[in-house]
N, C-alpha and C. Protein backbone atom coordinates (compact mmCIF):
# COMPACT_ATOMS: atom_id res chain seq x y z
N UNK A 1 0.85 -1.17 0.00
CA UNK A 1 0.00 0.00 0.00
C UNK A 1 0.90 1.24 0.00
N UNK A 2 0.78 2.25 -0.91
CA UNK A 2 1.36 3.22 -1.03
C UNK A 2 1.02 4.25 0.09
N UNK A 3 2.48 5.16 0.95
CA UNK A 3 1.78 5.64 1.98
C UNK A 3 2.23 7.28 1.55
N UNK A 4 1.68 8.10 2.48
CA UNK A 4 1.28 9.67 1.80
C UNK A 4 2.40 9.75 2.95
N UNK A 5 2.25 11.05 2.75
CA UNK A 5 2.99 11.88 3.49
C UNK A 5 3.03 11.96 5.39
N UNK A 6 1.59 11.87 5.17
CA UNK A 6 0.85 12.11 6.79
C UNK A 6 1.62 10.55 7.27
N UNK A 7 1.47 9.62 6.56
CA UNK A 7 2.10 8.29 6.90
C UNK A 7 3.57 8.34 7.53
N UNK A 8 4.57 9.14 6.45
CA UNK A 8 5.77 8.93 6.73
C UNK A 8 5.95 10.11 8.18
N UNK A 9 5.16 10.87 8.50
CA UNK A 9 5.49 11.72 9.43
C UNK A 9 5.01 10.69 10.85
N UNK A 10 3.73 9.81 10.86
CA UNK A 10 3.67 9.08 11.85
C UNK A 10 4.73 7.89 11.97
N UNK A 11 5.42 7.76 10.66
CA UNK A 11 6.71 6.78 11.08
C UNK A 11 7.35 7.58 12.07
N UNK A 12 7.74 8.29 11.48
CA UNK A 12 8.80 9.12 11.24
C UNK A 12 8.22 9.45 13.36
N UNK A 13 7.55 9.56 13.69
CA UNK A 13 7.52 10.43 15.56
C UNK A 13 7.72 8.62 15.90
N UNK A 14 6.86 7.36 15.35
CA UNK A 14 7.15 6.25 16.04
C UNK A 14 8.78 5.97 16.24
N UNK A 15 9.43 6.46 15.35
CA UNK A 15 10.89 6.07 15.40
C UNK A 15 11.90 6.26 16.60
N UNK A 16 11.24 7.97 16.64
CA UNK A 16 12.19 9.08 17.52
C UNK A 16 11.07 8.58 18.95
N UNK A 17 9.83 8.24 19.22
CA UNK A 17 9.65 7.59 20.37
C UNK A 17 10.32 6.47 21.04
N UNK A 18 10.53 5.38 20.31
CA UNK A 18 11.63 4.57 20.36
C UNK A 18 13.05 4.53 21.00
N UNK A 19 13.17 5.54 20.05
CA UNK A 19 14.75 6.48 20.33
C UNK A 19 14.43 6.64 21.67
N UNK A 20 13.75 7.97 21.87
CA UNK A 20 13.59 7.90 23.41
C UNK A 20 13.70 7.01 24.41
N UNK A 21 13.14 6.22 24.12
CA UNK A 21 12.55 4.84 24.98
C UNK A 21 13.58 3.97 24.96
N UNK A 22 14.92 4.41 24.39
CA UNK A 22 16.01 3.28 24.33
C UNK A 22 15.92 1.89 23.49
N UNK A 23 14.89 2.17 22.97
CA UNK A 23 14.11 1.06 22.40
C UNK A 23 14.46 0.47 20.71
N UNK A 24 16.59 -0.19 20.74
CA UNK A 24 16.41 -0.11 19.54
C UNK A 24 16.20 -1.13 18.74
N UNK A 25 15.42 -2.11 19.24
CA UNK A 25 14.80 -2.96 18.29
C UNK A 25 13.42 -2.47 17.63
N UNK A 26 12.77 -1.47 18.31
CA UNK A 26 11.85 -0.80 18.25
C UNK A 26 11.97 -0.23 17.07
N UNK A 27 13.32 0.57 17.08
CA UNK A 27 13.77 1.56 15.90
C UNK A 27 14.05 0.78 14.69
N UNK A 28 15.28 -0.52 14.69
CA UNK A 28 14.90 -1.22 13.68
C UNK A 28 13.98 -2.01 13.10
N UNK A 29 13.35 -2.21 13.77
CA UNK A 29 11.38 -2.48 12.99
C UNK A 29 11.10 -1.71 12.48
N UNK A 30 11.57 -0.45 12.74
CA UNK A 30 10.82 0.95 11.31
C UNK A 30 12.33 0.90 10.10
N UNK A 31 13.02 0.19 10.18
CA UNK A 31 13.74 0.54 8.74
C UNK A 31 13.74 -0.69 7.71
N UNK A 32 14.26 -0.47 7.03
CA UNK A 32 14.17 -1.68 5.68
C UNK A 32 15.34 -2.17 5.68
N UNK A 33 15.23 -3.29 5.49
CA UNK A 33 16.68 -4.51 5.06
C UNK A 33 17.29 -3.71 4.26
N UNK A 34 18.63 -3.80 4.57
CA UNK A 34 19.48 -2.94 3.63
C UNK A 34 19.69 -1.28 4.11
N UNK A 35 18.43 -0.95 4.86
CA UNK A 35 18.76 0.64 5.05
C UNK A 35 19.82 1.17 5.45
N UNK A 36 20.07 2.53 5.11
CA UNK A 36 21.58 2.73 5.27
C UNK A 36 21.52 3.98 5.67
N UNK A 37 22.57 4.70 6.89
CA UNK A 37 22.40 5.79 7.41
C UNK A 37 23.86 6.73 7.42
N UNK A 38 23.64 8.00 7.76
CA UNK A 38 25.18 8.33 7.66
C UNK A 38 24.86 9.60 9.05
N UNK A 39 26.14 9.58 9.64
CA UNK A 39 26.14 10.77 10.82
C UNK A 39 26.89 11.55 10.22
N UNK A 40 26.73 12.65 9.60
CA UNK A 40 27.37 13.81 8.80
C UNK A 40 28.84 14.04 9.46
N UNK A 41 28.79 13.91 10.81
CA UNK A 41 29.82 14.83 11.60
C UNK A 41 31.00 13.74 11.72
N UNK A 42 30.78 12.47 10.98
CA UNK A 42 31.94 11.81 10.99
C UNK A 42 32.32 11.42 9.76
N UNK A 43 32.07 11.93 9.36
CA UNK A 43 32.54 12.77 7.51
C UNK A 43 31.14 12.32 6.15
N UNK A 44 31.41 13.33 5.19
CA UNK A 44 30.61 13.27 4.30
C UNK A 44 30.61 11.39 3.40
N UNK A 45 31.45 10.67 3.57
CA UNK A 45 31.68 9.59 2.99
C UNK A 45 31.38 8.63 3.99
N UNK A 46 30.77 8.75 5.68
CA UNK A 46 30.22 7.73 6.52
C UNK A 46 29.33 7.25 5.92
N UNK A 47 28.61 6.59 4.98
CA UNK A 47 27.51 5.99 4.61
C UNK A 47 27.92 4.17 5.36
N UNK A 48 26.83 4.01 6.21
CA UNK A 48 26.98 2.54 6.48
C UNK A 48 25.77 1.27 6.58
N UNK A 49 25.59 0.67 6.83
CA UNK A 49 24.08 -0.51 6.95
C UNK A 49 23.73 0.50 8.70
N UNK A 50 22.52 0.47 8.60
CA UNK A 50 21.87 0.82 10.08
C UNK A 50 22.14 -0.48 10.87
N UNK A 51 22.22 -1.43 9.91
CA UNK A 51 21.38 -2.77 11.02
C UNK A 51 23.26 -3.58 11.18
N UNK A 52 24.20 -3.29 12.06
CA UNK A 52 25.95 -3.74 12.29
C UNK A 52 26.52 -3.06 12.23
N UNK A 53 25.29 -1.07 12.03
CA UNK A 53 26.54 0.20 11.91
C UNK A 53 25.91 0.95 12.67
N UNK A 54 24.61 1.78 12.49
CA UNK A 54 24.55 3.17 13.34
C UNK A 54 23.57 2.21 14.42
N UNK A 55 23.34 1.07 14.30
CA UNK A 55 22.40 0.53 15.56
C UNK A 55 23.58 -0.03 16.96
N UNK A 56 24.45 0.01 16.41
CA UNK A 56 25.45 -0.32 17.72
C UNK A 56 25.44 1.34 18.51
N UNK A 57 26.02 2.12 17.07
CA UNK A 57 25.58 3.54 17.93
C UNK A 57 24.02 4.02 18.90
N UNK A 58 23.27 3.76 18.56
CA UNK A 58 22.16 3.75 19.18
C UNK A 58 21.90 2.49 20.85
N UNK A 59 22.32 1.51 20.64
CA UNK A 59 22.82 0.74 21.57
C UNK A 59 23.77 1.04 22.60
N UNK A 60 24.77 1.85 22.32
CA UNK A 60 25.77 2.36 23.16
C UNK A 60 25.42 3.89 24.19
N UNK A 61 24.37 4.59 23.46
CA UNK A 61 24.15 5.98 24.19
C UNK A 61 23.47 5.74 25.60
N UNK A 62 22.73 4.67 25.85
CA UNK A 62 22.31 4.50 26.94
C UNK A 62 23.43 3.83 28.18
N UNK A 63 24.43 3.33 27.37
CA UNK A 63 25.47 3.33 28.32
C UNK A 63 26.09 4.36 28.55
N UNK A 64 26.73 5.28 27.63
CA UNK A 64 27.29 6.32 27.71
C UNK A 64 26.62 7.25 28.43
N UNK A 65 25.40 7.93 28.53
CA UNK A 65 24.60 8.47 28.96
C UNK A 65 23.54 8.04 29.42
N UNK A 66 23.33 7.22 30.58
CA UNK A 66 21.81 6.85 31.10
C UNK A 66 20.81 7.50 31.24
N UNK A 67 20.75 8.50 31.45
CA UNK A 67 19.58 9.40 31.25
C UNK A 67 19.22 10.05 29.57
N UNK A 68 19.56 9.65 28.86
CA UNK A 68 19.74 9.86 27.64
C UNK A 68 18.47 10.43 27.13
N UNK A 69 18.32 11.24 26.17
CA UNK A 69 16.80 11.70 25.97
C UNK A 69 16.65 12.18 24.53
N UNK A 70 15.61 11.93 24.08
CA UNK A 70 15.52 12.48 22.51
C UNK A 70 14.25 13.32 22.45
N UNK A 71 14.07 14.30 22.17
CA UNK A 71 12.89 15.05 22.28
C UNK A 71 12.76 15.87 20.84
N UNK A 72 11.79 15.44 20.19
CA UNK A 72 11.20 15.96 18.61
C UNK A 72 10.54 16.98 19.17
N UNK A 73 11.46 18.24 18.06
CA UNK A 73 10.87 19.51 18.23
C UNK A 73 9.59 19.76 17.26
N UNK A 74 9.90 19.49 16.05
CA UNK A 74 9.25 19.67 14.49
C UNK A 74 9.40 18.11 13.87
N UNK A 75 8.79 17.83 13.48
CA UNK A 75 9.03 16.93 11.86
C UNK A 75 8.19 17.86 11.00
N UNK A 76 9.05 17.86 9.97
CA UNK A 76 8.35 18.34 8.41
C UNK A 76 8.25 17.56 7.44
N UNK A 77 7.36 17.56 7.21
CA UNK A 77 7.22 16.52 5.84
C UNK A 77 7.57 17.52 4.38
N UNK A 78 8.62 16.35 3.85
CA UNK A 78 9.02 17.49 2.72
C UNK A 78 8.54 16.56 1.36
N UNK A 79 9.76 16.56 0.17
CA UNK A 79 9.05 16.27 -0.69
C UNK A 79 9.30 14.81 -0.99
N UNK A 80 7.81 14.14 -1.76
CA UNK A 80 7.80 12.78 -1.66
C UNK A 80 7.98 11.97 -0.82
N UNK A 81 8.75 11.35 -0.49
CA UNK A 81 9.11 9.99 0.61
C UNK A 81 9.47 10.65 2.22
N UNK A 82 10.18 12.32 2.35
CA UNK A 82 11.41 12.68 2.86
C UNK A 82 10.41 13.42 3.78
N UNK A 83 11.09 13.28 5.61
CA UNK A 83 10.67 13.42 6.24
C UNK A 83 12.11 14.05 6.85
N UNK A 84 11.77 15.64 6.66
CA UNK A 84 13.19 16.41 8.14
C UNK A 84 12.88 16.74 9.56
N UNK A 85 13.17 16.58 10.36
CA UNK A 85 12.94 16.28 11.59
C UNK A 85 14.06 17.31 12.53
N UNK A 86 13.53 18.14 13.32
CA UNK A 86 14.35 18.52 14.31
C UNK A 86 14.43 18.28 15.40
N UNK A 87 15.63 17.92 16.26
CA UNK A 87 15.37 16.59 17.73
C UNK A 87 16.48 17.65 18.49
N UNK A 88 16.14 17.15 19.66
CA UNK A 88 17.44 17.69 20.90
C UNK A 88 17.33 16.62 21.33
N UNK A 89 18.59 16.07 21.77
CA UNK A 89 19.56 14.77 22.51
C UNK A 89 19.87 15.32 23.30
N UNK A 90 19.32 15.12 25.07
CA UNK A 90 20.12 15.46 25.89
C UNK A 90 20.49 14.37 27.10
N UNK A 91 21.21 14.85 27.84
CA UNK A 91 21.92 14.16 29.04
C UNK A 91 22.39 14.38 30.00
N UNK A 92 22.94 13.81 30.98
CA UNK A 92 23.81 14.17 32.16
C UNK A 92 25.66 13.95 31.16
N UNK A 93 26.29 14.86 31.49
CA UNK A 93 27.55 14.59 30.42
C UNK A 93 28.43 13.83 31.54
N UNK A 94 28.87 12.67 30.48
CA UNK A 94 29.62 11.40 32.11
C UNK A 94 30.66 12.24 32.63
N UNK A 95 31.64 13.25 31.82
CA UNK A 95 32.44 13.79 32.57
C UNK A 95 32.55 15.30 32.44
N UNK A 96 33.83 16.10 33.45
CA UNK A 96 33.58 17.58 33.14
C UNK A 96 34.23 18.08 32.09
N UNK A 97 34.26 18.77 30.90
CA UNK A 97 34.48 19.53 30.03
C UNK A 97 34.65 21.08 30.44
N UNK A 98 35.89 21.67 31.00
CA UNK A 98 36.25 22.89 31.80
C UNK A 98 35.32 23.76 30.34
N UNK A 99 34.92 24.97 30.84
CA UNK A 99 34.32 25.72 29.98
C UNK A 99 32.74 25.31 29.21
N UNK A 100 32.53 23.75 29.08
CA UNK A 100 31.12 23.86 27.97
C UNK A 100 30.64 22.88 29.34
N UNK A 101 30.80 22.33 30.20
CA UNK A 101 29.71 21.47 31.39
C UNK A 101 30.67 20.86 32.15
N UNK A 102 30.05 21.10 33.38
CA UNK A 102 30.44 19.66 34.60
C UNK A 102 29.96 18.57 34.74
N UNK A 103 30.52 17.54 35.38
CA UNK A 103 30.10 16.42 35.18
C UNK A 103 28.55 16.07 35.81
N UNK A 104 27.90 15.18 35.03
CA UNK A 104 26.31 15.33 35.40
C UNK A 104 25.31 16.21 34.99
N UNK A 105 25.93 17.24 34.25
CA UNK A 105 24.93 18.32 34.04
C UNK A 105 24.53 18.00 32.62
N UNK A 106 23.25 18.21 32.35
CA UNK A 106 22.61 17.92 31.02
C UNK A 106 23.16 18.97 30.48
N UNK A 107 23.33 18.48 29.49
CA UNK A 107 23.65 19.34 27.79
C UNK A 107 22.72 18.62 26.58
N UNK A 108 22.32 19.60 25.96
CA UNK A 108 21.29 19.83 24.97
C UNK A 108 22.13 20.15 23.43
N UNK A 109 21.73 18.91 22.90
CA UNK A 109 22.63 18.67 21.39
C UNK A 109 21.50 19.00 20.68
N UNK A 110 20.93 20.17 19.78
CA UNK A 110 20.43 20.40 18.45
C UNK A 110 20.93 19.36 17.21
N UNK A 111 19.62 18.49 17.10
CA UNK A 111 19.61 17.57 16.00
C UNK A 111 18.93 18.08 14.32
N UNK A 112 19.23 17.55 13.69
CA UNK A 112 18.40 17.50 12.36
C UNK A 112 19.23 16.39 11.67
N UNK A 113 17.54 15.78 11.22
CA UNK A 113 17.59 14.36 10.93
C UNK A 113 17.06 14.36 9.89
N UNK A 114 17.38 13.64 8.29
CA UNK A 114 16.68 13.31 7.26
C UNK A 114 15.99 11.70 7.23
N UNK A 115 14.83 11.16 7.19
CA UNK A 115 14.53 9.92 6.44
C UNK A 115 13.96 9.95 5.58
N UNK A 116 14.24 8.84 5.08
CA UNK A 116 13.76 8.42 3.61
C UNK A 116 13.32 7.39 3.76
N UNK A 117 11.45 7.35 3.05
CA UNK A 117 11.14 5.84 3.17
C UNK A 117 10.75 5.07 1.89
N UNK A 118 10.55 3.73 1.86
CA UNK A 118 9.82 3.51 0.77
C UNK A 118 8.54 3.27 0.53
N UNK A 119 7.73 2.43 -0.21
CA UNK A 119 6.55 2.99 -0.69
C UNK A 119 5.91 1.92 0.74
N UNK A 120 6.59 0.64 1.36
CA UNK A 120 5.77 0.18 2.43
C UNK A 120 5.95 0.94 3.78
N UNK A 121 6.85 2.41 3.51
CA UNK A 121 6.93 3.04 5.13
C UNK A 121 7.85 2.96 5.89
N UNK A 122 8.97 1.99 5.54
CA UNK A 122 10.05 1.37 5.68
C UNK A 122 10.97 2.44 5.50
N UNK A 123 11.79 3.05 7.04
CA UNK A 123 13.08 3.84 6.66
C UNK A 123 14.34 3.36 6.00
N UNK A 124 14.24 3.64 4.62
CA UNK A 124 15.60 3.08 3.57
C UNK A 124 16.69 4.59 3.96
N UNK A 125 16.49 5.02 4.11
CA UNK A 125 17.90 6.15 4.35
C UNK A 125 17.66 6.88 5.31
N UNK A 126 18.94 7.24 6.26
CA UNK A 126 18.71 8.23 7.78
C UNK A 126 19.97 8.92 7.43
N UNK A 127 20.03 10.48 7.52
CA UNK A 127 20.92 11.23 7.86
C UNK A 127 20.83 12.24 8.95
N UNK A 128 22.05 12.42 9.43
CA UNK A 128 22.12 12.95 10.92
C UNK A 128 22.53 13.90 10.93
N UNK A 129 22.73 15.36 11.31
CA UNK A 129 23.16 16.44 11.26
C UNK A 129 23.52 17.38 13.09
N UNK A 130 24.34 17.71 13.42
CA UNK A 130 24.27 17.92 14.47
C UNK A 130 25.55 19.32 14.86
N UNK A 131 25.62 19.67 15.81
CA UNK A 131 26.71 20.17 16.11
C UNK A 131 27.66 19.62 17.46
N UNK A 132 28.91 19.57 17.09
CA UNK A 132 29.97 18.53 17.31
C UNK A 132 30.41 18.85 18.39
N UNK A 133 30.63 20.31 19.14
CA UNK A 133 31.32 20.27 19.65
C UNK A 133 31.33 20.01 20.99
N UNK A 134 30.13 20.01 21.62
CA UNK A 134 30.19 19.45 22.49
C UNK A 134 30.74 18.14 23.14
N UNK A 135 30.58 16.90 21.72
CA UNK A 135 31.44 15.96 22.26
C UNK A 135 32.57 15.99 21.63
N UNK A 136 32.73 17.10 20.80
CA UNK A 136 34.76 16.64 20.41
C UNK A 136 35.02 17.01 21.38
N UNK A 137 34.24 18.09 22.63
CA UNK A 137 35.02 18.83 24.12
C UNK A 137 35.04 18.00 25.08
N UNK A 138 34.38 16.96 25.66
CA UNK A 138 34.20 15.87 26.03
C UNK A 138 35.58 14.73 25.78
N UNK A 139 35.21 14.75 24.24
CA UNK A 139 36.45 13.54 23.58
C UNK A 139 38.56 14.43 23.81
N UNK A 140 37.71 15.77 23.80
CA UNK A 140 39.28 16.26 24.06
C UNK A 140 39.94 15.93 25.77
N UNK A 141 38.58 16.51 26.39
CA UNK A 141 38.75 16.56 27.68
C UNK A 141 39.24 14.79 28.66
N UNK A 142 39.20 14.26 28.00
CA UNK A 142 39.43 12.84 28.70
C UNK A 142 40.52 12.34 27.99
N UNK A 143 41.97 13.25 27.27
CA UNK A 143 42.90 12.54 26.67
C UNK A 143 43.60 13.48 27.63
């Protein structure tokens, strides 16, 4: 059954509920065999399988961050299949970063997210968009 627009936008909040919910078998039940995702901020050529690539990433944030949180600001439904989405990821940060947080204190990551589905609703492509620096300050701060 061919799905409209209004369709891919109710994927599209079931997904990021999920997300929330830590829930990522949840999340891969909304994508398609084969789907493939890329996190922009670890270069323009990350393209990988969701399902042995960005689902380990999704698996790991609840360790890294237990309080972990995804909160959908907007989804827009754009054109044809494509659903853009604006999310904040936040947390307690595991450690202190002198200048951007102390340890424990939530920090609030501005997301934007592309999917792409196909005609059964099925997310075939995820792109991730974000700003970095909070955890390159993090990733600096613990070397």
């Amino acid at each position: 059954m061919k799905k409209n627009a209004k369709d891919y936008v109710s994927i599209a909040q079931k997904f990021f509920t999920a997300y929330d919910a830590h829930d990522v078998d949840g999340m891969l039940a909304l994508c398609a065999d084969g789907a493939l995702g890329r996190y922009a901020p670890y270069g323009r050529e990350s393209v990988v399988p969701i399902r042995g690539g960005i689902d380990v990433i999704w698996r790991a944030f609840p360790n890294a961050v237990p309080n972990f949180r995804v909160k959908v600001i907007e989804l827009i439904p754009a054109e044809g299949n494509t659903v853009v989405i604006q999310a904040e990821m936040s947390g307690p940060i595991p450690a202190e970063v002198p200048g951007v947080a102390k340890k424990g204190q939530d920090v609030h990551i501005p997301h934007c997210y592309i999917l792409r589905f196909d005609a059964d609703g099925k997310i075939t492509r995820l792109d991730a968009y974000w700003d970095n620096t909070v955890l390159n300050s993090i990733q600096a701060s613990a070397v």
